[in-house]
C-alpha atoms as a PDB file:
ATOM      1  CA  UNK A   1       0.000   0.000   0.000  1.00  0.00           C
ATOM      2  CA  UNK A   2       1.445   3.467  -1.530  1.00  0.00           C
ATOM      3  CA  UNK A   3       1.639   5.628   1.916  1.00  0.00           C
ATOM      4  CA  UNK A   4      -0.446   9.074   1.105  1.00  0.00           C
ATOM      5  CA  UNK A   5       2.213  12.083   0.078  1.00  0.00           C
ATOM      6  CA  UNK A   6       0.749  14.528   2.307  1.00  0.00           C
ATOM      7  CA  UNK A   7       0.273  17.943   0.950  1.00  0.00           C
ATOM      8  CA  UNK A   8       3.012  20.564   2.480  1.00  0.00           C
ATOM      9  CA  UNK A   9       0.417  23.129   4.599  1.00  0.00           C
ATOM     10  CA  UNK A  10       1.059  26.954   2.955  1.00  0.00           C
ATOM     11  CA  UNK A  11       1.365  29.883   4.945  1.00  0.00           C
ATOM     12  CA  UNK A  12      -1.001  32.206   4.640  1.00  0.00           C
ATOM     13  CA  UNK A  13       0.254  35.524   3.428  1.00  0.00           C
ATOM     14  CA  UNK A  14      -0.644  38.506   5.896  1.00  0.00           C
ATOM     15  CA  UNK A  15      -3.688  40.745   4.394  1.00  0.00           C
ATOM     16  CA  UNK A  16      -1.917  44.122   3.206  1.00  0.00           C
ATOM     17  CA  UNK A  17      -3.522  46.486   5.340  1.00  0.00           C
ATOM     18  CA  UNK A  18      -5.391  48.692   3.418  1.00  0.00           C
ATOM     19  CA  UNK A  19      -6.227  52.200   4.158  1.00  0.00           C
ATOM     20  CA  UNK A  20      -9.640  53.704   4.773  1.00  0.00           C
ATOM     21  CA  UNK A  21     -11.768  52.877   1.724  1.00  0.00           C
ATOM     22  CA  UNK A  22     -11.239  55.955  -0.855  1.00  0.00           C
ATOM     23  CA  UNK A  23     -14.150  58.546  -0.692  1.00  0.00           C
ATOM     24  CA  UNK A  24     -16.309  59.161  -3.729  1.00  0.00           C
ATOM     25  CA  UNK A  25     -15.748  62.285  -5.825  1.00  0.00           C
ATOM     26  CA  UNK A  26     -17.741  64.483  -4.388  1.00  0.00           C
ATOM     27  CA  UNK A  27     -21.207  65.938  -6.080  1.00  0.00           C
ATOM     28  CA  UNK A  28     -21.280  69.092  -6.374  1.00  0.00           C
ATOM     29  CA  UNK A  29     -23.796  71.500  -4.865  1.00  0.00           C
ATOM     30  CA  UNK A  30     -25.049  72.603  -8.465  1.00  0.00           C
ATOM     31  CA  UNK A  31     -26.152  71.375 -11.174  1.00  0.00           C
ATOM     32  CA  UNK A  32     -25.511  74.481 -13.772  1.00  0.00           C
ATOM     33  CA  UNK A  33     -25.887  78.011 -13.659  1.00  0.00           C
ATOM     34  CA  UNK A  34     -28.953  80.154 -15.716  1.00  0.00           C
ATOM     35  CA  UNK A  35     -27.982  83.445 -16.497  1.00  0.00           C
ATOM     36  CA  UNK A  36     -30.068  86.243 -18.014  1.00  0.00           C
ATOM     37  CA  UNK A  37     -30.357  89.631 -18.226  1.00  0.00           C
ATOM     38  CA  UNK A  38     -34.188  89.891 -16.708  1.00  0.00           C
ATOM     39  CA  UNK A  39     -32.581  88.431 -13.433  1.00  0.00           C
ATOM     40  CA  UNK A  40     -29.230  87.275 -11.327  1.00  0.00           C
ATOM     41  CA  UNK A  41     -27.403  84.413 -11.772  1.00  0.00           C
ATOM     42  CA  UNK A  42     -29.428  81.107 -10.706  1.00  0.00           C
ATOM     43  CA  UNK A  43     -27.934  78.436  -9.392  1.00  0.00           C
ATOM     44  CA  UNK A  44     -29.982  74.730  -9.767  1.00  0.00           C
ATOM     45  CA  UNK A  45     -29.421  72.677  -7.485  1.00  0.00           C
ATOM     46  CA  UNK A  46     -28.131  69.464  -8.229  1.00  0.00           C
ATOM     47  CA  UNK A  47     -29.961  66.071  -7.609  1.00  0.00           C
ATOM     48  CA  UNK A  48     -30.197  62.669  -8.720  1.00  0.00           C
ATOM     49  CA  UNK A  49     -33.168  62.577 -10.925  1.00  0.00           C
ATOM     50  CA  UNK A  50     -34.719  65.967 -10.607  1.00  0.00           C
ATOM     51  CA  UNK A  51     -36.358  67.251 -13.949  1.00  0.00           C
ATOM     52  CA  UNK A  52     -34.492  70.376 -13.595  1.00  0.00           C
ATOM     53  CA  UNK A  53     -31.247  68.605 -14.088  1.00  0.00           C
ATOM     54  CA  UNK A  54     -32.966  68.625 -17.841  1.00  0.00           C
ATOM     55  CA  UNK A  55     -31.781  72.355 -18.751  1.00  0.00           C
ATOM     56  CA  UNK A  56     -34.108  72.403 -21.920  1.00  0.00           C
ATOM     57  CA  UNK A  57     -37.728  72.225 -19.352  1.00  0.00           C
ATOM     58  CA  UNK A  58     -36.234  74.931 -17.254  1.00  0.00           C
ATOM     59  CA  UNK A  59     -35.353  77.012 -20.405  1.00  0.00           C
ATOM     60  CA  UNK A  60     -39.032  76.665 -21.385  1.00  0.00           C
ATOM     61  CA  UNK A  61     -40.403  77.336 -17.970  1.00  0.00           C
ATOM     62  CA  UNK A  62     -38.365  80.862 -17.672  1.00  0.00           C
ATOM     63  CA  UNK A  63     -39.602  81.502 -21.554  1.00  0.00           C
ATOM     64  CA  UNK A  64     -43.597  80.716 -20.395  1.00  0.00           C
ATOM     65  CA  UNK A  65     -42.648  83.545 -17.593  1.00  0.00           C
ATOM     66  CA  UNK A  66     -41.350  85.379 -20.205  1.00  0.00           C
ATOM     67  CA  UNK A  67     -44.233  85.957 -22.010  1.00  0.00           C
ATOM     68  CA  UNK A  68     -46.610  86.505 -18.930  1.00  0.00           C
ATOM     69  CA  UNK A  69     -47.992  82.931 -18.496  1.00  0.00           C
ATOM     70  CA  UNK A  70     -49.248  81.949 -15.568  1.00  0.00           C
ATOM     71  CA  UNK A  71     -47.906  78.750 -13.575  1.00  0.00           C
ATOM     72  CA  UNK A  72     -50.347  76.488 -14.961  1.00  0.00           C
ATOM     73  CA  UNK A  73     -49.818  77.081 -18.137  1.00  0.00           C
ATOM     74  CA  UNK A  74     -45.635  77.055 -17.839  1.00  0.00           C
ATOM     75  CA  UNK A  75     -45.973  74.171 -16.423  1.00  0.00           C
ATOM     76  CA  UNK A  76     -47.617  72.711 -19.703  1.00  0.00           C
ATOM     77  CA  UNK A  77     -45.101  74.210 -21.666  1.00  0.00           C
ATOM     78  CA  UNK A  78     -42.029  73.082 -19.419  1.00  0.00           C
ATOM     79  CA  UNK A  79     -43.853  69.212 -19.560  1.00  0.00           C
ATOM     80  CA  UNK A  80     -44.107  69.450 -15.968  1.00  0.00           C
ATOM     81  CA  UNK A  81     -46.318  68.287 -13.295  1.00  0.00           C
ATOM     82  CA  UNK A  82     -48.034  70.185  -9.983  1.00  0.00           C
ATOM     83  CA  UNK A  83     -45.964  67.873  -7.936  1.00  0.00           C
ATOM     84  CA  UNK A  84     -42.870  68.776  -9.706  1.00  0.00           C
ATOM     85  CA  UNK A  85     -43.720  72.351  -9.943  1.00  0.00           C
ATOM     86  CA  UNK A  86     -43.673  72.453  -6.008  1.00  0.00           C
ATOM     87  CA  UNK A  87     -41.229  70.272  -4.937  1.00  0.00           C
ATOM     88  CA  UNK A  88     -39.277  72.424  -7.431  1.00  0.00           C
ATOM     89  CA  UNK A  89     -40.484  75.661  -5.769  1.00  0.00           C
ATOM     90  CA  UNK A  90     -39.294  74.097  -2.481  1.00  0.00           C
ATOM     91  CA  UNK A  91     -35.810  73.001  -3.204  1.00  0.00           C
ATOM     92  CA  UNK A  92     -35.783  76.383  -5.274  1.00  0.00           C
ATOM     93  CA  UNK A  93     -37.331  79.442  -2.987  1.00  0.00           C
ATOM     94  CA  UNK A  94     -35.241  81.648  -4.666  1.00  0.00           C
ATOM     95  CA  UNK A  95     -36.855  81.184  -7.950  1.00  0.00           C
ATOM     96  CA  UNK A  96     -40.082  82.874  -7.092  1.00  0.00           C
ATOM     97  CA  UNK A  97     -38.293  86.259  -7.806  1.00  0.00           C
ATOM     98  CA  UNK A  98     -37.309  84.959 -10.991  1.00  0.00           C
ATOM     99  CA  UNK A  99     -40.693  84.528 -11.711  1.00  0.00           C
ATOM    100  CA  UNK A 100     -42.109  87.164 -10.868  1.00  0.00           C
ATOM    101  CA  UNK A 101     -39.583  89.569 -13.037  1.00  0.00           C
ATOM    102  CA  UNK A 102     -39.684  87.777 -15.724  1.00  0.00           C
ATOM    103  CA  UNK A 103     -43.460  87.574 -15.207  1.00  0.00           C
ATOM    104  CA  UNK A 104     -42.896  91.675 -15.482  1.00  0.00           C
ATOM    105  CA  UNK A 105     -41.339  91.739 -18.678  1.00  0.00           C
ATOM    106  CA  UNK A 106     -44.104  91.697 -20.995  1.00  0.00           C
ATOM    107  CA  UNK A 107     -45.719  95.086 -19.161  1.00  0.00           C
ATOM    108  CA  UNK A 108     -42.553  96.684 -19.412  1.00  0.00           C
ATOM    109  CA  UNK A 109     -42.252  95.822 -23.380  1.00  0.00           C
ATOM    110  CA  UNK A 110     -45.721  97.085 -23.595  1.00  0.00           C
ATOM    111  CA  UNK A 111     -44.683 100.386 -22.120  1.00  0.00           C
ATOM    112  CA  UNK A 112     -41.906 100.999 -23.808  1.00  0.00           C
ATOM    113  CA  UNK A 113     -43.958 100.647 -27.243  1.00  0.00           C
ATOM    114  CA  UNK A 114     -46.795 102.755 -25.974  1.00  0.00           C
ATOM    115  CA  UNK A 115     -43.921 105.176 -25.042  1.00  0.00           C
ATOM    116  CA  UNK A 116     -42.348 105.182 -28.370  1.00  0.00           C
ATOM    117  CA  UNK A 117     -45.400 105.259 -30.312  1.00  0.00           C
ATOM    118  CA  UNK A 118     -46.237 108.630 -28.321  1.00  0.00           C
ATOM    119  CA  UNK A 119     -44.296 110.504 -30.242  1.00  0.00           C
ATOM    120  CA  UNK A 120     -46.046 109.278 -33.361  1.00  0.00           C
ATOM    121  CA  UNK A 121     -49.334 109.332 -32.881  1.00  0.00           C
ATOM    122  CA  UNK A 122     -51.974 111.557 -30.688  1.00  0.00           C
ATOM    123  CA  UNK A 123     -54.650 109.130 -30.062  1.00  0.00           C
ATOM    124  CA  UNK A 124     -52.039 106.793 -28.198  1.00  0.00           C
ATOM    125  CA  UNK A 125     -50.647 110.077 -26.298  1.00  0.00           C
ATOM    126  CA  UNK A 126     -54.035 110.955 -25.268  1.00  0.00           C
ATOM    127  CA  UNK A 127     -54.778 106.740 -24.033  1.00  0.00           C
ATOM    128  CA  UNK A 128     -51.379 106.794 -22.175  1.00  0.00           C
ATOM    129  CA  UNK A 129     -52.698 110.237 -20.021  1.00  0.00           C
ATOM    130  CA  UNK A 130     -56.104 108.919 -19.686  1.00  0.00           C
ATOM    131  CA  UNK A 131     -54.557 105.828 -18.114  1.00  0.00           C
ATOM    132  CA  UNK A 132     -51.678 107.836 -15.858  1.00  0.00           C
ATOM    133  CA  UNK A 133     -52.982 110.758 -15.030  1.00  0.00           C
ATOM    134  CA  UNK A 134     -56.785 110.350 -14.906  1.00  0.00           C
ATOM    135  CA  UNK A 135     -57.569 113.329 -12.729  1.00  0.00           C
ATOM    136  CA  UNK A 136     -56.201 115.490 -15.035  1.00  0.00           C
ATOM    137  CA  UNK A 137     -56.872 113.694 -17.909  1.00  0.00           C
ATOM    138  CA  UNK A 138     -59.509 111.442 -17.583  1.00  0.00           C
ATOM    139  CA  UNK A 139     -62.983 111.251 -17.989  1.00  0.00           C
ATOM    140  CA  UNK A 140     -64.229 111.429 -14.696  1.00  0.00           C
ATOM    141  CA  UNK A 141     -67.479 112.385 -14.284  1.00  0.00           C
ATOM    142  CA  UNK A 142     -68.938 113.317 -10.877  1.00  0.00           C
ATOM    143  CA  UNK A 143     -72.550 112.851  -9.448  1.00  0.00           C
ATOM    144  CA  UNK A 144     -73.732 113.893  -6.727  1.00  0.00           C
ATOM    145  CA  UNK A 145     -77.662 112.528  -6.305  1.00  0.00           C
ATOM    146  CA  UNK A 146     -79.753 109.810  -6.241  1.00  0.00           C
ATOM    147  CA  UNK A 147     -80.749 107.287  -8.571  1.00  0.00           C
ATOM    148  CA  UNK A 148     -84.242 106.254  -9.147  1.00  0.00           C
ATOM    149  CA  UNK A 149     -85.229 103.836 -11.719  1.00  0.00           C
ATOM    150  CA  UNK A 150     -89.021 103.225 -12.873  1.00  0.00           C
ATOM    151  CA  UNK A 151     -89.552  99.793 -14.402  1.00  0.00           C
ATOM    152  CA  UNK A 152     -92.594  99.022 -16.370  1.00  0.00           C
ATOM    153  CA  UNK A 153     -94.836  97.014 -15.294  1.00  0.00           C
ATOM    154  CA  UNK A 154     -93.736  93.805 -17.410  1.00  0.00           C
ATOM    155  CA  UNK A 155     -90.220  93.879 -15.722  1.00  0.00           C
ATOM    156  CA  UNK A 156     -92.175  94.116 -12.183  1.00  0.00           C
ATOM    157  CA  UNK A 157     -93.880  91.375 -13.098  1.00  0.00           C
ATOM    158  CA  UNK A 158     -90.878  89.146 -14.328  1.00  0.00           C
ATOM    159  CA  UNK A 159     -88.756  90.738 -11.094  1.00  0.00           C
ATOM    160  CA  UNK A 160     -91.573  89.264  -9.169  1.00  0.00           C
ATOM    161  CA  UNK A 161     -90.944  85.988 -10.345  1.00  0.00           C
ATOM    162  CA  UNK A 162     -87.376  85.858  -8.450  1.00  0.00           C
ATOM    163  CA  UNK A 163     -88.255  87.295  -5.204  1.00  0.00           C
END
């Protein structure tokens, strides 16, 4: 009987001692930056699956503001949802200023076209004083008394009917 070759028992090799486990890169704080001239620099803030991360939607929400839309409306434009609109507003107070200049914009274009088109034409001149200066310019009319009205006695009867 062949004796058994036994097998010659390995040292184990001491673990190399590894130092602390490397730390991912770090995300950073923001995702991009919008700048415009109707308002400061905004920073968006950076997340993992936010729609906002998609610069395109918050290009078209900003536009929608741009032309005096209301938030339902952007938010249609944008291809957002309420739930996304306010857990945007949320993450994103400072945005509500944005809004609301850029909501602005469209009176100030306005003016500045009524303004120019003074010069050129009376009738606008005359609409523009009306609307700014109405106690000088208006038509105000001032009454003093009282009202009485007569109705016949068809609308008595039909008044009647509703009491």
């Amino acid at each position: 009987m062949a004796k058994k070759r036994k097998k010659p028992i390995k040292k184990k090799k001491p673990l190399k001692k590894r130092g602390p486990k490397p730390k991912p890169p770090k995300k950073e704080k923001y995702a991009y930056t919008i700048t415009d001239v109707a308002f400061e620099d905004f920073n968006v803030l950076n997340s993992d699956n936010a729609w906002w991360l998609d610069s395109l939607k918050m290009q078209k929400l900003i536009d929608a503001f741009k032309i005096g839309a209301p938030i339902s409306e952007a938010k249609v434009y944008a291809g957002i949802s309420e739930e996304q609109w306010n857990y945007f507003k949320n993450k994103h107070p400072k945005f509500y200023a944005i809004k609301k200049a850029c909501q602005e914009l469209p009176n100030l274009q306005a003016r500045k076209r009524v303004v120019e088109d003074i010069e050129k034409s009376t009738p606008v001149a005359q609409w523009w004083l009306t609307k700014k200066k109405p106690k000088e310019f208006g038509d105000v009319i001032k009454f003093a008394g009282r009202v009485r009205v007569d109705l016949s006695d068809e609308a008595n009867k039909r008044a009647k009917k509703y009491d």
